[in-house]
C-alpha atoms as a PDB file:
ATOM      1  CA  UNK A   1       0.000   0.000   0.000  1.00  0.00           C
ATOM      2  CA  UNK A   2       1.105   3.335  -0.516  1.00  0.00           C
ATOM      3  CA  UNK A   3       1.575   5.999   2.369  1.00  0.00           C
ATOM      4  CA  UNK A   4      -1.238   8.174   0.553  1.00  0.00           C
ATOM      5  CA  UNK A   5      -3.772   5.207   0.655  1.00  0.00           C
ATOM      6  CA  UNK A   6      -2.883   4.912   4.112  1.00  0.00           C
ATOM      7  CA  UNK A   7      -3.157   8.291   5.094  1.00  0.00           C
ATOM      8  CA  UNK A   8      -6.629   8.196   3.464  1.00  0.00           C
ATOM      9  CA  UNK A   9      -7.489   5.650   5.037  1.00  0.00           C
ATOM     10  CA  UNK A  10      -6.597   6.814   8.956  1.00  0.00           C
ATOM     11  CA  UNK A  11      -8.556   9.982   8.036  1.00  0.00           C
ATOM     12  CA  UNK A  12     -11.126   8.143   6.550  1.00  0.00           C
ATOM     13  CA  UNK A  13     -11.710   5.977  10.362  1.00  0.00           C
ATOM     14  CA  UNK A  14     -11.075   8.883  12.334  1.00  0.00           C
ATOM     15  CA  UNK A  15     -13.876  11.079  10.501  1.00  0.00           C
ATOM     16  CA  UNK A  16     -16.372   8.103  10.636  1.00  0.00           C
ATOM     17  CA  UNK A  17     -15.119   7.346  14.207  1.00  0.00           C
ATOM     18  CA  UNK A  18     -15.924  11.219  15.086  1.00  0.00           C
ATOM     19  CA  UNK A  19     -19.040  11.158  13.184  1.00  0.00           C
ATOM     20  CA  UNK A  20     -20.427   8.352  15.223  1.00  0.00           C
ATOM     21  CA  UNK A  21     -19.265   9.972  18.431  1.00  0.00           C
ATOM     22  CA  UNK A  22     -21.269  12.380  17.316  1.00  0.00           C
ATOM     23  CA  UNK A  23     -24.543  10.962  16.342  1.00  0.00           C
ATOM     24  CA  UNK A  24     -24.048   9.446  19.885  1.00  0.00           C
ATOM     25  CA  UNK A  25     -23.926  12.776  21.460  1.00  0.00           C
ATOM     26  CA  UNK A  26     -26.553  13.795  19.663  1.00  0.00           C
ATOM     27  CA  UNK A  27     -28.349  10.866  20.394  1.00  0.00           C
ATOM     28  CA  UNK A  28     -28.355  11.738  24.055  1.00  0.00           C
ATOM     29  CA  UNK A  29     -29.224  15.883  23.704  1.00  0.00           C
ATOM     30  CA  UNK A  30     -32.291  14.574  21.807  1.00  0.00           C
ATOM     31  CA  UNK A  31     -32.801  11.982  25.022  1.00  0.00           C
ATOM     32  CA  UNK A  32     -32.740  14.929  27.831  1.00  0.00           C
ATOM     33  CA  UNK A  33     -34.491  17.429  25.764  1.00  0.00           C
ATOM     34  CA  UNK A  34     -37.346  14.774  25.545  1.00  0.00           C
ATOM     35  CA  UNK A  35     -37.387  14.821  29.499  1.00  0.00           C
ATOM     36  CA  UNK A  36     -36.955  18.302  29.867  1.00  0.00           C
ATOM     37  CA  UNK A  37     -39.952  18.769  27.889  1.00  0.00           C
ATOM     38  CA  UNK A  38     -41.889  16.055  29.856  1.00  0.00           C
ATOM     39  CA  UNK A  39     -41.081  17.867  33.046  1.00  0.00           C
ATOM     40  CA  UNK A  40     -42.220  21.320  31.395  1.00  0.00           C
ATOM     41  CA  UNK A  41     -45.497  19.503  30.637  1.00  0.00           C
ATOM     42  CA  UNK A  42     -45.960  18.705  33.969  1.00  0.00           C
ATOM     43  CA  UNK A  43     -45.332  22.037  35.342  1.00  0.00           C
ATOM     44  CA  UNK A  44     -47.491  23.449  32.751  1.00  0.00           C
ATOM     45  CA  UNK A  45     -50.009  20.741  33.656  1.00  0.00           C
ATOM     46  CA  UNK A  46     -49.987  21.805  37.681  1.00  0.00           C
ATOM     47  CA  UNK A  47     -50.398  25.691  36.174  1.00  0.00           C
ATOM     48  CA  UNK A  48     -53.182  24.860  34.797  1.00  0.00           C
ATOM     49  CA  UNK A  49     -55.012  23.105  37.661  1.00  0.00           C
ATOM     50  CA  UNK A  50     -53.921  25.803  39.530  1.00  0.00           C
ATOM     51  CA  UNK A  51     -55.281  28.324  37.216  1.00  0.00           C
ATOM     52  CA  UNK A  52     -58.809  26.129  37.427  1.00  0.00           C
ATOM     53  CA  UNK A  53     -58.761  25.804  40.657  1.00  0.00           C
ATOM     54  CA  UNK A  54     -58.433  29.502  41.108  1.00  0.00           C
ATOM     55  CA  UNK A  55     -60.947  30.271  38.699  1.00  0.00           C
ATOM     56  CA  UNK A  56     -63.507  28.123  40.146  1.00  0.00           C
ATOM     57  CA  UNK A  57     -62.697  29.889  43.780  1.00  0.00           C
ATOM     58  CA  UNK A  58     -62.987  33.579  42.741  1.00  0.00           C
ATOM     59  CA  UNK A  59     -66.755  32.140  40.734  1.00  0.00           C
ATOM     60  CA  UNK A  60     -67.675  30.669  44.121  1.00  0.00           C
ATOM     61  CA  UNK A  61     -66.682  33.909  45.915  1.00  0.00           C
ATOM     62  CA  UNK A  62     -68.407  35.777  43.114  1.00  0.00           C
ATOM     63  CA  UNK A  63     -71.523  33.797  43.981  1.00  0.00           C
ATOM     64  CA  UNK A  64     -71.132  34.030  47.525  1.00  0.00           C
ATOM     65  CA  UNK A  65     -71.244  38.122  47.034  1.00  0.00           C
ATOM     66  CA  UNK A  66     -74.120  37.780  44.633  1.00  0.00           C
ATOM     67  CA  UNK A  67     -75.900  35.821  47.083  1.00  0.00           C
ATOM     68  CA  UNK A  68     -75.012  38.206  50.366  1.00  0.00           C
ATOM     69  CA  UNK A  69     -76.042  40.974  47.975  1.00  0.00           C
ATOM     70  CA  UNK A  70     -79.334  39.540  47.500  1.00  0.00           C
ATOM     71  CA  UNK A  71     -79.966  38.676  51.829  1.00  0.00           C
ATOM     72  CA  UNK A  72     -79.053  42.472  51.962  1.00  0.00           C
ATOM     73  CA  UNK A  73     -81.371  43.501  49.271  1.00  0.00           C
ATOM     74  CA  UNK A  74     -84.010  41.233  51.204  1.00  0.00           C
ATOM     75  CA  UNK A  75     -83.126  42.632  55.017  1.00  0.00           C
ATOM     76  CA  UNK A  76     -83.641  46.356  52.984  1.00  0.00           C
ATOM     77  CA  UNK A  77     -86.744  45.611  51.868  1.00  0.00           C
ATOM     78  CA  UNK A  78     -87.907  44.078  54.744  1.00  0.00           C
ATOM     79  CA  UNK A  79     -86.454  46.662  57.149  1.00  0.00           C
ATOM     80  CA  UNK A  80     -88.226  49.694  55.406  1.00  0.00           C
ATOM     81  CA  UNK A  81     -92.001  47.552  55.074  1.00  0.00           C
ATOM     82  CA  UNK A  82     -91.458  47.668  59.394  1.00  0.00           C
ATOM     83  CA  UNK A  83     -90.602  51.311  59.302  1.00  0.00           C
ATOM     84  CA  UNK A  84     -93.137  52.756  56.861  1.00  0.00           C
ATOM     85  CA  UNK A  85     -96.742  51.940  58.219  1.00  0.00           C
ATOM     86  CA  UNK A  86     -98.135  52.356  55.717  1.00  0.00           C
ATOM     87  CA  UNK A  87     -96.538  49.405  53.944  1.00  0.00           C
ATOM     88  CA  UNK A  88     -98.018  47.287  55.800  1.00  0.00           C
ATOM     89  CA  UNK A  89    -101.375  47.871  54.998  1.00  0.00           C
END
């Protein structure tokens, strides 16, 4: 064999040898973005319940006013039909 063939072929293994290093690495970027973007659905899973769950507290609360709101309205009423005689006629 000639030196040049044998030059060629060193470079030749030690670009295919790098290349599959490579692929590895790659291989295993690909493998923790995966789980990165697992745990990023979880988390933006939990937001969300948490969001719900907030939601559906501030539409109790708001129906807890509404409904306090309405007692007062009632107690008003009420109130003024003791006050004003005549009302209650």
């Amino acid at each position: 064999m000639d030196l040049v063939q044998i030059l060629l072929a060193v470079t030749l293994a030690v670009i295919s040898l790098f290349i599959i290093l490579i692929g590895i690495q790659i291989i295993a970027i690909l493998k923790e973005i995966r789980k990165t973007l697992e745990r990023v659905d979880e988390i933006v899973g939990n937001v969300e319940k948490i969001g719900n769950n907030i939601e559906n507290g501030i539409s109790e609360a708001t129906g807890f006013m509404q409904g306090a709101k309405g007692l007062m309205r009632l107690i008003e009423v009420f109130g003024k039909k003791k006050q004003d005689p005549e009302l209650n006629a």
